[in-house]
C-alpha atoms as a PDB file:
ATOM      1  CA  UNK A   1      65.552 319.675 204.239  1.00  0.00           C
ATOM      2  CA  UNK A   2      69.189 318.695 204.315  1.00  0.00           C
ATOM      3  CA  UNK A   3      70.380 321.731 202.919  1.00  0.00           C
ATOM      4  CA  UNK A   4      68.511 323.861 205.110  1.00  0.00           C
ATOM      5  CA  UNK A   5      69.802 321.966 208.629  1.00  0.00           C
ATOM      6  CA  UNK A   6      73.678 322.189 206.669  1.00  0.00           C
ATOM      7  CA  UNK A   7      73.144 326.047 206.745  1.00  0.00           C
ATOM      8  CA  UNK A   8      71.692 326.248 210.090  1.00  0.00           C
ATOM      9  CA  UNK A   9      74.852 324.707 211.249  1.00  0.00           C
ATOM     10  CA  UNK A  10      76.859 326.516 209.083  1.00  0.00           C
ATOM     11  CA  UNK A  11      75.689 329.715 210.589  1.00  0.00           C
ATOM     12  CA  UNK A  12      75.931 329.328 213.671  1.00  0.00           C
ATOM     13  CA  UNK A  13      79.414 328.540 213.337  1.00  0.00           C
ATOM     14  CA  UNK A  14      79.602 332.033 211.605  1.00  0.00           C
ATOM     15  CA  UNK A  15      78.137 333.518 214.648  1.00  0.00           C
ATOM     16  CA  UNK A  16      80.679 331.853 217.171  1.00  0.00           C
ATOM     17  CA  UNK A  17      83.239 333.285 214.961  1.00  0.00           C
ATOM     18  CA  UNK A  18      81.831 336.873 214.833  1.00  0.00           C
ATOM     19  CA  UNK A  19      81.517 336.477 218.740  1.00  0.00           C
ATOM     20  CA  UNK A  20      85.110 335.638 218.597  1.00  0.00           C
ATOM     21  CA  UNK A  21      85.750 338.587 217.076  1.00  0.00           C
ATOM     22  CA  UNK A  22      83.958 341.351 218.494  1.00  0.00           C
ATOM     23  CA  UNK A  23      81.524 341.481 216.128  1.00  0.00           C
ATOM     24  CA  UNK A  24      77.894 341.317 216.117  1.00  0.00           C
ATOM     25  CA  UNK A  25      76.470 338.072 215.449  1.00  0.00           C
ATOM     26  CA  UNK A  26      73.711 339.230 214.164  1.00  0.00           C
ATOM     27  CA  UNK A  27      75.835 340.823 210.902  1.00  0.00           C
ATOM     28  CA  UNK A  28      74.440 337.561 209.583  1.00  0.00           C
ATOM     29  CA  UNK A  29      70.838 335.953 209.174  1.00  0.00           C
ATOM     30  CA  UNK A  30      68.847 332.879 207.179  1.00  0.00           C
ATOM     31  CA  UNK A  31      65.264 333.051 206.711  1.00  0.00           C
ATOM     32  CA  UNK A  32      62.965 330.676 205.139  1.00  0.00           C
ATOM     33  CA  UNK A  33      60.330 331.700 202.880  1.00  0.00           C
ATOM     34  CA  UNK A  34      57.869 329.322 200.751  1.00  0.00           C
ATOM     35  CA  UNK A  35      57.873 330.068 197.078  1.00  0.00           C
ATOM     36  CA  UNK A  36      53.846 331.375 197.970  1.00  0.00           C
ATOM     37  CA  UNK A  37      55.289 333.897 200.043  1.00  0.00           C
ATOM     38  CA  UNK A  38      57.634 335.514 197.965  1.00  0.00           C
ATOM     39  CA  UNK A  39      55.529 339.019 198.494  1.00  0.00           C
ATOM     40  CA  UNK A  40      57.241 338.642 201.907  1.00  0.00           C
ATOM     41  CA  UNK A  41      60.905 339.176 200.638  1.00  0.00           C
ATOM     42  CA  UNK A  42      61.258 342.870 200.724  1.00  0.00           C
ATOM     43  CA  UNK A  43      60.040 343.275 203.686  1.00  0.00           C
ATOM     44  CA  UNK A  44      62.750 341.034 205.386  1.00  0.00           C
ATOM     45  CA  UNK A  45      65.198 342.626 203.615  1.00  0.00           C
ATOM     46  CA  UNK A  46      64.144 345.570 204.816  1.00  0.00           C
ATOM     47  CA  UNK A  47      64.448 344.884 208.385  1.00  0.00           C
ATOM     48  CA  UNK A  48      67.544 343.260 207.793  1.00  0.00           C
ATOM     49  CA  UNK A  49      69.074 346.236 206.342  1.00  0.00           C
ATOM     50  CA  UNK A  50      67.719 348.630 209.181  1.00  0.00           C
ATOM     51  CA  UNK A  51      69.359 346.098 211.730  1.00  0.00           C
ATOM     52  CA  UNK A  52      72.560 346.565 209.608  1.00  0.00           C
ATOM     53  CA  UNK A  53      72.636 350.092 209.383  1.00  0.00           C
ATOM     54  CA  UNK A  54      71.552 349.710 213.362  1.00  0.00           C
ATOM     55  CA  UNK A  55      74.914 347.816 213.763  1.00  0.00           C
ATOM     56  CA  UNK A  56      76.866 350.202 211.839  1.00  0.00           C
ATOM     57  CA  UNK A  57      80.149 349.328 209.834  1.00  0.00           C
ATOM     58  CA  UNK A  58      82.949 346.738 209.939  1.00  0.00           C
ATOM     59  CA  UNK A  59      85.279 347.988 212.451  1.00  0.00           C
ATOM     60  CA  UNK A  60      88.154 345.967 210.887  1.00  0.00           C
ATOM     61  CA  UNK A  61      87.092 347.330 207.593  1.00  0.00           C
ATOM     62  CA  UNK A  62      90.365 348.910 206.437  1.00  0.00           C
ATOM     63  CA  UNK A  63      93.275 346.685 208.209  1.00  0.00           C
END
């Protein structure tokens, strides 16, 4: 479980920093899924990468 609250904190440092920038925080996301539920995994990335197209590119892509 340690691991799991370090990268909770961890990202939600990541989002203050997007904020900081302008950027979406939601450019970034954990999930949790059991071993038993791997059948879920395409799914989330799925929605994940509709929310990313969604948000469109970098804008600081290129500087």
């Amino acid at each position: 479980v340690k691991g799991s609250e370090l990268c909770t904190y961890r990202l939600s440092k990541i989002k203050e920093t997007l904020d900081r920038l302008a950027l979406e925080s939601d450019r970034v996301r954990i999930e949790q899924v059991q071993i038993s539920d791997y059948n879920r995994v395409p799914e989330i990335i799925r929605e994940f990468a509709e929310r990313i197209e969604e948000v469109g590119p970098n804008p600081y892509k290129g500087f």
